[in-house]
C-alpha atoms as a PDB file:
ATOM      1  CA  UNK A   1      78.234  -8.751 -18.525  1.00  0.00           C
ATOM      2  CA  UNK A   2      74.811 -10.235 -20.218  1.00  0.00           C
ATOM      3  CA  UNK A   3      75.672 -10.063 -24.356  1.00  0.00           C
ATOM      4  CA  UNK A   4      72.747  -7.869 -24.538  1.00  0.00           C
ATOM      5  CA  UNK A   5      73.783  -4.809 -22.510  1.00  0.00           C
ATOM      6  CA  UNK A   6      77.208  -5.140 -24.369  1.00  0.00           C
ATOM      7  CA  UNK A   7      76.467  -2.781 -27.002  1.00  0.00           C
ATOM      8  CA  UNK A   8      75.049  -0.149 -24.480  1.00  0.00           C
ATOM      9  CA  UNK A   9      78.402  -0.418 -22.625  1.00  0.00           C
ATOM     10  CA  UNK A  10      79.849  -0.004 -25.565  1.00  0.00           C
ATOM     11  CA  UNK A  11      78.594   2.648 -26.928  1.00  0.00           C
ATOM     12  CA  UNK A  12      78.718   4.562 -23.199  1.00  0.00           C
ATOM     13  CA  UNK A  13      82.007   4.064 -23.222  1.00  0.00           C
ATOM     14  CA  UNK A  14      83.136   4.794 -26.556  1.00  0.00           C
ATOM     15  CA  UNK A  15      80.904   8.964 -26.046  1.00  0.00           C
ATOM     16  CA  UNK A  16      83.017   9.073 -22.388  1.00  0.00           C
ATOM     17  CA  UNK A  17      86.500   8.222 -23.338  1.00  0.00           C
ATOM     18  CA  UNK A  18      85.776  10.499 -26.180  1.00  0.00           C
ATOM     19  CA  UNK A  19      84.330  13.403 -24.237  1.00  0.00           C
ATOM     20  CA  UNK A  20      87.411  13.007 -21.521  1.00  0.00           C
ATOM     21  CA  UNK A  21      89.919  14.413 -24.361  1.00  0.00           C
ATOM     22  CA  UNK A  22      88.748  17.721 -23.857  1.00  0.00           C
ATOM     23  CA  UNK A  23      90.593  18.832 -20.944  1.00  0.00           C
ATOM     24  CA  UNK A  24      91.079  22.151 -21.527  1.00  0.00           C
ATOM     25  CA  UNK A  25      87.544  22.674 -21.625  1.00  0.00           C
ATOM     26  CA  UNK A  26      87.027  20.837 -18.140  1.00  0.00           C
ATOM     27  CA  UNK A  27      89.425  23.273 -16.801  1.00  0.00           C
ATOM     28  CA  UNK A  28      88.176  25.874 -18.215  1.00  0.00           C
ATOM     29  CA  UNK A  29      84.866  24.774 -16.621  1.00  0.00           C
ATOM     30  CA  UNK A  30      86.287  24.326 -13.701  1.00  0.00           C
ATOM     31  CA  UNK A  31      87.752  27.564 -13.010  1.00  0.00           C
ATOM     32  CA  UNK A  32      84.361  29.312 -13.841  1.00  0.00           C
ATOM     33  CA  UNK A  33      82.102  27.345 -11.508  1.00  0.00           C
ATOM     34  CA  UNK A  34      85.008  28.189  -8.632  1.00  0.00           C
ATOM     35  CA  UNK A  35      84.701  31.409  -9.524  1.00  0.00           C
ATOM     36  CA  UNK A  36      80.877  31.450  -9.256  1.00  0.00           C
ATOM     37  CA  UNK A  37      80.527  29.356  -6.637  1.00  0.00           C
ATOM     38  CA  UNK A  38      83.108  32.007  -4.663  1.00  0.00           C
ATOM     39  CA  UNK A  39      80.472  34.466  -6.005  1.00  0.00           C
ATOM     40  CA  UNK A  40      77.094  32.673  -4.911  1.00  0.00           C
ATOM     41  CA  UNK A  41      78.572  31.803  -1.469  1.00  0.00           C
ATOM     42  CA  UNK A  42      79.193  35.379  -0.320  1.00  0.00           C
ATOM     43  CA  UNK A  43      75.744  36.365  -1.480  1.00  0.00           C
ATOM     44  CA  UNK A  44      74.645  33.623   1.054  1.00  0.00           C
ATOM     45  CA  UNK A  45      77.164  35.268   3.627  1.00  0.00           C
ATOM     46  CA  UNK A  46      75.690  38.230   3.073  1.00  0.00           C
ATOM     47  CA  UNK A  47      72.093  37.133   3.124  1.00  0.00           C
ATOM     48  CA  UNK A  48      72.654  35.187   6.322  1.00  0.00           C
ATOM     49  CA  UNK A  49      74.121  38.251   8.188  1.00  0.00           C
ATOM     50  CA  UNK A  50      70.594  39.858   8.009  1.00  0.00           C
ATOM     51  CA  UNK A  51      68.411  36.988   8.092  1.00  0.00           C
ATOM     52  CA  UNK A  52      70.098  35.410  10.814  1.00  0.00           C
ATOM     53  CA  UNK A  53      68.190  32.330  12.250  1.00  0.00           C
ATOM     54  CA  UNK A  54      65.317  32.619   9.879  1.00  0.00           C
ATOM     55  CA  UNK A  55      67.265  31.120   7.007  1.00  0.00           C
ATOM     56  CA  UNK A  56      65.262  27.472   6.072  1.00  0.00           C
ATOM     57  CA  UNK A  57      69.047  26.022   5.464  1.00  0.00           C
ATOM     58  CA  UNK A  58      72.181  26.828   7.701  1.00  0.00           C
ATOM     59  CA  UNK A  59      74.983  28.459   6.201  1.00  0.00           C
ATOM     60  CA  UNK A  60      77.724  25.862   6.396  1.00  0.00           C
ATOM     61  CA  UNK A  61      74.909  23.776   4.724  1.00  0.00           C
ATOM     62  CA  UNK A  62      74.311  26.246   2.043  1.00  0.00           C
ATOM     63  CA  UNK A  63      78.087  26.446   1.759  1.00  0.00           C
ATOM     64  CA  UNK A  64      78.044  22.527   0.753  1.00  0.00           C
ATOM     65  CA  UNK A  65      75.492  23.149  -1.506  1.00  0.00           C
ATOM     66  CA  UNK A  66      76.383  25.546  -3.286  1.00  0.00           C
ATOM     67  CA  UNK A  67      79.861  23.798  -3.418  1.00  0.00           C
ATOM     68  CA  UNK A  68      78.017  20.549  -4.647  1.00  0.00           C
ATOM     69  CA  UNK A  69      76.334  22.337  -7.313  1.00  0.00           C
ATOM     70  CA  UNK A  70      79.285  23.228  -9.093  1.00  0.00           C
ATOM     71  CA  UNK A  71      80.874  20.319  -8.600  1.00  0.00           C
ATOM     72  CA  UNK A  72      78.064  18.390 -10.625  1.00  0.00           C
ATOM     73  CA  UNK A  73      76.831  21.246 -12.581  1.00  0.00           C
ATOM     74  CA  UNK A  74      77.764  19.501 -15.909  1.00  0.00           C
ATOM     75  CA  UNK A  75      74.930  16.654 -14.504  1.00  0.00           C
ATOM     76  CA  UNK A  76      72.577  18.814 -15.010  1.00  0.00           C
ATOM     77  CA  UNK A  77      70.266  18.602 -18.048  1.00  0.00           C
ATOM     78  CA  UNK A  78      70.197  21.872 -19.524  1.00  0.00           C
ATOM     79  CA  UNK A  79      71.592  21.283 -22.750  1.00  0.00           C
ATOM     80  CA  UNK A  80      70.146  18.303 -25.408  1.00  0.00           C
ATOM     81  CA  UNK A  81      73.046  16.278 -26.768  1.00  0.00           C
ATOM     82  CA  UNK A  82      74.660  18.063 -29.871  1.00  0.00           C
ATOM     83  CA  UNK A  83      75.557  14.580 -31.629  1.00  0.00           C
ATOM     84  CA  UNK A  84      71.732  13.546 -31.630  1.00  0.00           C
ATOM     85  CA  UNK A  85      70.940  17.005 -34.243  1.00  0.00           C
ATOM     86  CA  UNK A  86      74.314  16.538 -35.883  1.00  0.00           C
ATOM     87  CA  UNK A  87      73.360  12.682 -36.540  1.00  0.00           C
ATOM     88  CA  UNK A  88      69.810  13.992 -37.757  1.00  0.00           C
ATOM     89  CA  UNK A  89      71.447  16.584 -39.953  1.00  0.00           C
ATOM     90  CA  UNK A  90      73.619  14.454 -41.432  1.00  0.00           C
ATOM     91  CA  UNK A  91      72.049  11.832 -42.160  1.00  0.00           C
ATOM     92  CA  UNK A  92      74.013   9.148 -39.124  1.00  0.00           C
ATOM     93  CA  UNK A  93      70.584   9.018 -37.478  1.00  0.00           C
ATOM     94  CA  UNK A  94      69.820   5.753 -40.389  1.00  0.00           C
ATOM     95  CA  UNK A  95      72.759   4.051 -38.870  1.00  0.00           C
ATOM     96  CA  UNK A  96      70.899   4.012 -34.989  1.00  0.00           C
ATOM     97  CA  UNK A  97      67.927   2.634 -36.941  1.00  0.00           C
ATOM     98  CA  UNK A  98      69.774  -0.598 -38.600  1.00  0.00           C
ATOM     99  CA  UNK A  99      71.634  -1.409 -35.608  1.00  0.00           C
ATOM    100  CA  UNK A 100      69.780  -4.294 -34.130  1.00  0.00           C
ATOM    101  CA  UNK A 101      69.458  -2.713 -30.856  1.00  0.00           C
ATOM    102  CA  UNK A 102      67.210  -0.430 -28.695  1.00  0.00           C
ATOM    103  CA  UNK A 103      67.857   2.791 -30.429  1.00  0.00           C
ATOM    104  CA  UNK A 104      66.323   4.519 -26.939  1.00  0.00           C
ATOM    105  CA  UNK A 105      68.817   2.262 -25.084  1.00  0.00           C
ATOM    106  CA  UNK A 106      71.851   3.373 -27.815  1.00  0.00           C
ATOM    107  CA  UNK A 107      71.090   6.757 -27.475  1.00  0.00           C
ATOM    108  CA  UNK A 108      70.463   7.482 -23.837  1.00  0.00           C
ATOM    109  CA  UNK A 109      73.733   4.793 -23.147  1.00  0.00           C
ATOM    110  CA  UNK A 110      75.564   7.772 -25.382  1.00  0.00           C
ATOM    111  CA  UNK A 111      73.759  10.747 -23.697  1.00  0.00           C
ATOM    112  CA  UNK A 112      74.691   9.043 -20.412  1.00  0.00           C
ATOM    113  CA  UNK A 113      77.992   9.053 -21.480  1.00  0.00           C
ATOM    114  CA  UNK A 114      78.486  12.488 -22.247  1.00  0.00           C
ATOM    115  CA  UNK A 115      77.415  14.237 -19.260  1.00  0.00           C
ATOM    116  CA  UNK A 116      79.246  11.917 -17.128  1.00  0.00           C
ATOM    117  CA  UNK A 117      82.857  12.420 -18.962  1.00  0.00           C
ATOM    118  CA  UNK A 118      81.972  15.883 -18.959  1.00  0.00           C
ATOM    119  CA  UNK A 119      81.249  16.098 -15.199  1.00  0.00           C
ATOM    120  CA  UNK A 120      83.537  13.646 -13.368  1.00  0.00           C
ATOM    121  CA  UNK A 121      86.838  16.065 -14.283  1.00  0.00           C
ATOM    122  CA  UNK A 122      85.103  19.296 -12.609  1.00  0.00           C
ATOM    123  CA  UNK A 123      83.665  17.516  -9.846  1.00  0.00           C
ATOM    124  CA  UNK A 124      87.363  15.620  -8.834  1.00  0.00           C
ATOM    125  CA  UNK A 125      89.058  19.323  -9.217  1.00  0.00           C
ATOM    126  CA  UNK A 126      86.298  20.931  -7.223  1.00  0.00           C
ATOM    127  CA  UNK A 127      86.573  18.210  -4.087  1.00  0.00           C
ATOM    128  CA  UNK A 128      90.137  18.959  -4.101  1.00  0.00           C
ATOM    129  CA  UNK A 129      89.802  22.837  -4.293  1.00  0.00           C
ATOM    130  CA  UNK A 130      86.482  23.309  -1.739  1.00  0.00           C
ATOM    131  CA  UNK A 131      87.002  20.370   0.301  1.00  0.00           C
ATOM    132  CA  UNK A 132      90.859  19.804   1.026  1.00  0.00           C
ATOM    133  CA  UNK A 133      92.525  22.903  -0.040  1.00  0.00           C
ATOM    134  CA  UNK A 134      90.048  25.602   1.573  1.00  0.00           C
ATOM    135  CA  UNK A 135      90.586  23.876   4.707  1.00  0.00           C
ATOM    136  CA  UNK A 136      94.316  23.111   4.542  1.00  0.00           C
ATOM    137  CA  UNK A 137      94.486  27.067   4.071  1.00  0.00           C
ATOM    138  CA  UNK A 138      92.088  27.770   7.176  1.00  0.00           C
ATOM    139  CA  UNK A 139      89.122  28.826   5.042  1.00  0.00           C
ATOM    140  CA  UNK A 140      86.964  25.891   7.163  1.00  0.00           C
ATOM    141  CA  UNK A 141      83.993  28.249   7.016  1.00  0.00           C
ATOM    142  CA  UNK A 142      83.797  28.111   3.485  1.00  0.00           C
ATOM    143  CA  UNK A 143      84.753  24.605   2.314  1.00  0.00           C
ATOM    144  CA  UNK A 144      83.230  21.872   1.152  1.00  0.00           C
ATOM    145  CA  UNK A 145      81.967  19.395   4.025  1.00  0.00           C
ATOM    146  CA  UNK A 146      82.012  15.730   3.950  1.00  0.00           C
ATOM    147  CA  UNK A 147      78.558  14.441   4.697  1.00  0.00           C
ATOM    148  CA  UNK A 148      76.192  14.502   7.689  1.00  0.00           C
ATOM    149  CA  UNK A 149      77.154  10.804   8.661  1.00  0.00           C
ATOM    150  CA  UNK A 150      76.956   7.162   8.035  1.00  0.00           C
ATOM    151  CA  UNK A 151      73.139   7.249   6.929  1.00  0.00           C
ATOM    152  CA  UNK A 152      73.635  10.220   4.901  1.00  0.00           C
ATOM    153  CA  UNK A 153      76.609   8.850   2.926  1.00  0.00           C
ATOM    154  CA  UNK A 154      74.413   5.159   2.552  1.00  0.00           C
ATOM    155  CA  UNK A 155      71.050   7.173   0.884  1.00  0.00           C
ATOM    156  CA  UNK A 156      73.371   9.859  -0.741  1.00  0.00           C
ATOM    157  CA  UNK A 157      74.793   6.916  -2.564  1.00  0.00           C
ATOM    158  CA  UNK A 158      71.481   5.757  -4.333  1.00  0.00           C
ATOM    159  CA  UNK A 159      70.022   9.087  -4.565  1.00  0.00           C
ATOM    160  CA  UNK A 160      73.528  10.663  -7.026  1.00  0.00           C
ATOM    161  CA  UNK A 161      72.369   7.646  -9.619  1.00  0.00           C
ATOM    162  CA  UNK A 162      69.495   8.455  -9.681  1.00  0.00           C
ATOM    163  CA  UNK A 163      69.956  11.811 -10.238  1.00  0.00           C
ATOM    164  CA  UNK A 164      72.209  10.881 -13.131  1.00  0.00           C
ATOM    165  CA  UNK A 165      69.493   8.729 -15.035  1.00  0.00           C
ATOM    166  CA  UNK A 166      66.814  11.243 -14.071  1.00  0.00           C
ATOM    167  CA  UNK A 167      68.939  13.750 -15.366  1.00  0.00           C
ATOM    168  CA  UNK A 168      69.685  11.845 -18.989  1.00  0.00           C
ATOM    169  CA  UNK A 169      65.771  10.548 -18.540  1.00  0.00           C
ATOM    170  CA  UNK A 170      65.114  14.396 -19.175  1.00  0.00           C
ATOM    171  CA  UNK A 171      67.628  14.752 -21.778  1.00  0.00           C
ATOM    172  CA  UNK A 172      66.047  11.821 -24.135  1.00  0.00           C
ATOM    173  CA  UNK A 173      62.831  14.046 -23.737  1.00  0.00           C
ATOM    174  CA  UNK A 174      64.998  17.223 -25.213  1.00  0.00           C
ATOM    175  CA  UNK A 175      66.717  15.362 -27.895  1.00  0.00           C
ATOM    176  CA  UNK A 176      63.962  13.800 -29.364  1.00  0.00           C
ATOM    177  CA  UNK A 177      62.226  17.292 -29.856  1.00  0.00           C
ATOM    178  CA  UNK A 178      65.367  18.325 -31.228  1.00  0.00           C
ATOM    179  CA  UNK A 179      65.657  15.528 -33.805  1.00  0.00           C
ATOM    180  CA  UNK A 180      61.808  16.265 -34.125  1.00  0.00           C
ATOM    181  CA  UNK A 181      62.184  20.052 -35.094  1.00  0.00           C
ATOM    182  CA  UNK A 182      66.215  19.279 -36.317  1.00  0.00           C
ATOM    183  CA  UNK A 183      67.376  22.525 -34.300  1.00  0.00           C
ATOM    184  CA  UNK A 184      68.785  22.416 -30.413  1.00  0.00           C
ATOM    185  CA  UNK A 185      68.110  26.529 -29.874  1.00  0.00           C
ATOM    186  CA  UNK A 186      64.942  26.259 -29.429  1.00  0.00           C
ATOM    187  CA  UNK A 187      65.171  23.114 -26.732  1.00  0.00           C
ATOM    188  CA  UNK A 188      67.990  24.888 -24.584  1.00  0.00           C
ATOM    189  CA  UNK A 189      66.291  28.141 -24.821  1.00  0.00           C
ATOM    190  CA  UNK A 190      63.495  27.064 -22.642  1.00  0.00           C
ATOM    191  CA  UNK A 191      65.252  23.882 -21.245  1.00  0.00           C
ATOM    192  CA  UNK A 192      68.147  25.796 -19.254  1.00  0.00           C
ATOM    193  CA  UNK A 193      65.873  28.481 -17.361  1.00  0.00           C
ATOM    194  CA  UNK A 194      63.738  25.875 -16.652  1.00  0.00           C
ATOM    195  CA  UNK A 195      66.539  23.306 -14.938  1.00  0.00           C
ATOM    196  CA  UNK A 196      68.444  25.598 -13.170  1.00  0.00           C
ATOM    197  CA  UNK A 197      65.162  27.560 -11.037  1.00  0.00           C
ATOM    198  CA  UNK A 198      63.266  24.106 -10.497  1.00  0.00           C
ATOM    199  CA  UNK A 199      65.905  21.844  -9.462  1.00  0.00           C
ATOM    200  CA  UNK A 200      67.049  23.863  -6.772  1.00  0.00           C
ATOM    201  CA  UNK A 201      70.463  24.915  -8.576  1.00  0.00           C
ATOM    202  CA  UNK A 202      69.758  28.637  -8.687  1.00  0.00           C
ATOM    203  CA  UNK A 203      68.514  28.800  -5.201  1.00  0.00           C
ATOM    204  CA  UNK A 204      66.940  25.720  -3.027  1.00  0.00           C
ATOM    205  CA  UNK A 205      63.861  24.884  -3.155  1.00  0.00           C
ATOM    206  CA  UNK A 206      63.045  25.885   0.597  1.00  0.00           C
ATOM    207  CA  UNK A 207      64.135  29.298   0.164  1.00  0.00           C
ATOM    208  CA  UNK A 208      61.128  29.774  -2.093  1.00  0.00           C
ATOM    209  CA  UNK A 209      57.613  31.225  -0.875  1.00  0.00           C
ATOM    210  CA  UNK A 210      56.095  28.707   1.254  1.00  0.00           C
ATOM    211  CA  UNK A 211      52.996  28.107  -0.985  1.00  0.00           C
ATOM    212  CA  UNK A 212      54.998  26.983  -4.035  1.00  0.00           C
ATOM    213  CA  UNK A 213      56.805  24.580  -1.507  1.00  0.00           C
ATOM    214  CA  UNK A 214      54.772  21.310  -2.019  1.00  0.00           C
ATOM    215  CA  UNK A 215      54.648  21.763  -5.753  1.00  0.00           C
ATOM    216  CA  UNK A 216      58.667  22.465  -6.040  1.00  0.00           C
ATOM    217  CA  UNK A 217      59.274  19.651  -4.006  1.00  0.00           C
ATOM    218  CA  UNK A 218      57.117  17.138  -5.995  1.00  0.00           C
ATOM    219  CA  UNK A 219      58.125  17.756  -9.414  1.00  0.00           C
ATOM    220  CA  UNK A 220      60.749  15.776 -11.305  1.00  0.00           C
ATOM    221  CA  UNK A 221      63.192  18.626 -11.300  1.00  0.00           C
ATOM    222  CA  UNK A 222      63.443  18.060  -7.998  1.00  0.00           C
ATOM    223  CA  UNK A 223      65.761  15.210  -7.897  1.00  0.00           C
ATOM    224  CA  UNK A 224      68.403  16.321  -9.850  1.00  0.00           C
ATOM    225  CA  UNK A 225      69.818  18.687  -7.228  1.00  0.00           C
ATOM    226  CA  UNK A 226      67.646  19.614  -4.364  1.00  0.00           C
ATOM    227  CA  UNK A 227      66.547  15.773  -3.123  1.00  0.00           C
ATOM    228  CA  UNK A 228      69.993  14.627  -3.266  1.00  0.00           C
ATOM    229  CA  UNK A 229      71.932  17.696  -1.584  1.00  0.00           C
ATOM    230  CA  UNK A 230      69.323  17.820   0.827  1.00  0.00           C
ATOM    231  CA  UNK A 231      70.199  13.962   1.714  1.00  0.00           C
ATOM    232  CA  UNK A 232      73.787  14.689   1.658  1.00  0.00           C
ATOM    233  CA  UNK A 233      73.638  17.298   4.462  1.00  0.00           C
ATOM    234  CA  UNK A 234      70.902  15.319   6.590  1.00  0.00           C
ATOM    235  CA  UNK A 235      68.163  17.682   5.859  1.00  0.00           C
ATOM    236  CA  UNK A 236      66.503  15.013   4.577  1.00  0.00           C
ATOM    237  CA  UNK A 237      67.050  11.740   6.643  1.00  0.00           C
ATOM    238  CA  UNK A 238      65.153   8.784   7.362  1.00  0.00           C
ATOM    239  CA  UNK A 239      61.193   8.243   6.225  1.00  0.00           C
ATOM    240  CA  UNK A 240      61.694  11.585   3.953  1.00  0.00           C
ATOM    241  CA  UNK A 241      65.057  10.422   2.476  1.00  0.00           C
ATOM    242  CA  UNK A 242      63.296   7.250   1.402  1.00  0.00           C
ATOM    243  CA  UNK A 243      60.671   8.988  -0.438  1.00  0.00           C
ATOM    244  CA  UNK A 244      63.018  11.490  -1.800  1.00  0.00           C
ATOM    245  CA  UNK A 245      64.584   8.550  -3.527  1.00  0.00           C
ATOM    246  CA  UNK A 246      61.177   6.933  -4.433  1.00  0.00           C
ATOM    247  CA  UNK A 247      60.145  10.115  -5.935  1.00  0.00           C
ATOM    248  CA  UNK A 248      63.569  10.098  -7.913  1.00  0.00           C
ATOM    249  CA  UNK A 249      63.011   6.578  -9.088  1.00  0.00           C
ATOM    250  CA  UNK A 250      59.358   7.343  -9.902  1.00  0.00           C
ATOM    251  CA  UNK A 251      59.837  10.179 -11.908  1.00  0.00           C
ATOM    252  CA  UNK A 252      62.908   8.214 -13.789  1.00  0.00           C
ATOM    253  CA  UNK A 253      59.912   5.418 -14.832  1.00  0.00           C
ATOM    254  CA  UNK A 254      57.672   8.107 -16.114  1.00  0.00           C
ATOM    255  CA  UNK A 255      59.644  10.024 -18.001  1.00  0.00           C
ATOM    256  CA  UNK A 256      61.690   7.234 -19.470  1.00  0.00           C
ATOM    257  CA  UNK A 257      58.296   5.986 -20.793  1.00  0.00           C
ATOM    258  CA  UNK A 258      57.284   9.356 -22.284  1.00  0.00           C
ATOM    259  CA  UNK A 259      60.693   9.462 -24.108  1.00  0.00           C
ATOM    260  CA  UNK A 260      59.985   6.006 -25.115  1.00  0.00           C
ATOM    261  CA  UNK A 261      56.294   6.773 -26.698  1.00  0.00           C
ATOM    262  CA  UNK A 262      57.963  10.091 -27.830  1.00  0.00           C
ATOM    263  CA  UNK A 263      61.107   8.464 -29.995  1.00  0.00           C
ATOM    264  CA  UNK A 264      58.871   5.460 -31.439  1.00  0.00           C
ATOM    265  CA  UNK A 265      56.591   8.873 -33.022  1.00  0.00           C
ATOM    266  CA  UNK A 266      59.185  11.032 -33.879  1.00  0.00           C
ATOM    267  CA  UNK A 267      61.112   7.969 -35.630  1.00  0.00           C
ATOM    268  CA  UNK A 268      57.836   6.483 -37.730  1.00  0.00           C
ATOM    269  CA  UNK A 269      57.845  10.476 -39.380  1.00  0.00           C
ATOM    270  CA  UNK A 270      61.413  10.837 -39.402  1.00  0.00           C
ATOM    271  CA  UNK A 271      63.153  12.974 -42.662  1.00  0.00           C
ATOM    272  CA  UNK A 272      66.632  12.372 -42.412  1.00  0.00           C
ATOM    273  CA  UNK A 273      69.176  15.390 -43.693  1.00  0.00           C
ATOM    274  CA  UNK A 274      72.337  14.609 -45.498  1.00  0.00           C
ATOM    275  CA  UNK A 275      73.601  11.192 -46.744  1.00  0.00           C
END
């Protein structure tokens, strides 16, 4: 590894080691998104029995969504890192700015880390409960599929790290305004509505009215669920995966440069709390 990403992987490893400790919680976690996803999926059952073929999405389709979207709900950025207001509270934020590192770099390595520990224990539980158990117990109509094929599995790859660094690409947006306004209630007030409806996690974003289509499906919540679960079913495939996954990387550029404008700002008028 070069000498200067070390301290990145450092400090990503140190928040996800950390963050895996708290297994109770992931269990905890676990058991509610089974239970919701249980919930959301005989909604769909239900909705499918009267709309029949006009659905946009098939039902054993929907079922792998919906299954896929608890399984990585903890990827999702609808909550700015608590450690980035506690550090600005305290006072810790002053040791980010001696390090002789990217502070962006330190803290979205850290952010990284966090909603990865915190989503690779729910997501291993749910594969075994949706996709091997349901099965194994003859509940085939309601289980977690693997993907669509060979193609699907080669862009689903790409497009699920992307959707991780879009998703922590968002978060650097959130936790500077929180270490701008040194309060998170605000931020996840309006940041978890607005995740869940325009990534596609509440409902996809085909099942909305087709005039709000082409903007749904262009804007940068759009990759952290819907372009990638799209991909992993073959709803997306070929020419559209591609620019799925160019959209995904685009939107990852852009935003990681706003964040970047953004922290250099907030940091020149930083008051640091504490000491």
């Amino acid at each position: 590894m070069s000498a200067a990403l070390r301290p990145y992987a450092a400090a990503f490893r140190a928040r996800f080691l950390l963050m895996l400790q708290y297994r109770v919680a992931a269990l905890a976690g676990f058991a509610t998104q089974c239970w919701w996803g249980a919930i959301k999926i005989m909604v769909y059952a239900a909705f499918y029995e009267s709309a029949g073929a006009a659905a946009p999405i098939s039902l054993p389709n929907i079922v792998t969504y919906t299954w896929l979207g608890q399984a990585f709900l903890a990827l999702l950025p609808w909550l700015a890192d608590p450690e980035v207001g506690a550090s600005i509270r305290t006072g810790g934020v002053g040791y980010d700015r001696l390090r002789p590192i990217d502070a962006y770099g330190y803290w979205y390595a850290r952010t990284l880390g966090w909603i990865a520990a915190r989503a690779l224990p729910r997501a291993v539980l749910m594969l075994l409960a949706a996709g091997v158990v349901l099965p194994l117990v003859g509940l085939e109509a309601w289980a977690w599929q693997p993907p669509a094929g060979p193609e699907a599995v080669a862009l689903f790859v790409p497009a699920f790290v992307l959707m991780i660094l879009l998703a922590v690409a968002v978060l650097m947006l959130a936790n500077v305004v929180v270490a701008a306004s040194l309060n998170e209630r605000g931020v996840n007030a309006i940041l978890m509505p607005t995740v869940v409806v325009f990534s596609g996690s509440l409902v996809p974003l085909d099942f909305f009215p087709d005039a709000m289509r082409p903007f749904l499906h262009l804007q940068p919540l759009a990759g952290l669920v819907d372009i990638p679960f799209r991909i992993y079913f073959a709803d997306l495939r070929g020419a559209a995966a591609l620019q799925g996954l160019a959209l995904q990387a685009g939107w990852i550029v852009v935003l990681v440069a706003l964040g970047r404008v953004a922290m250099a700002r907030m940091m020149r008028h930083l008051e640091m709390q504490g000491g």
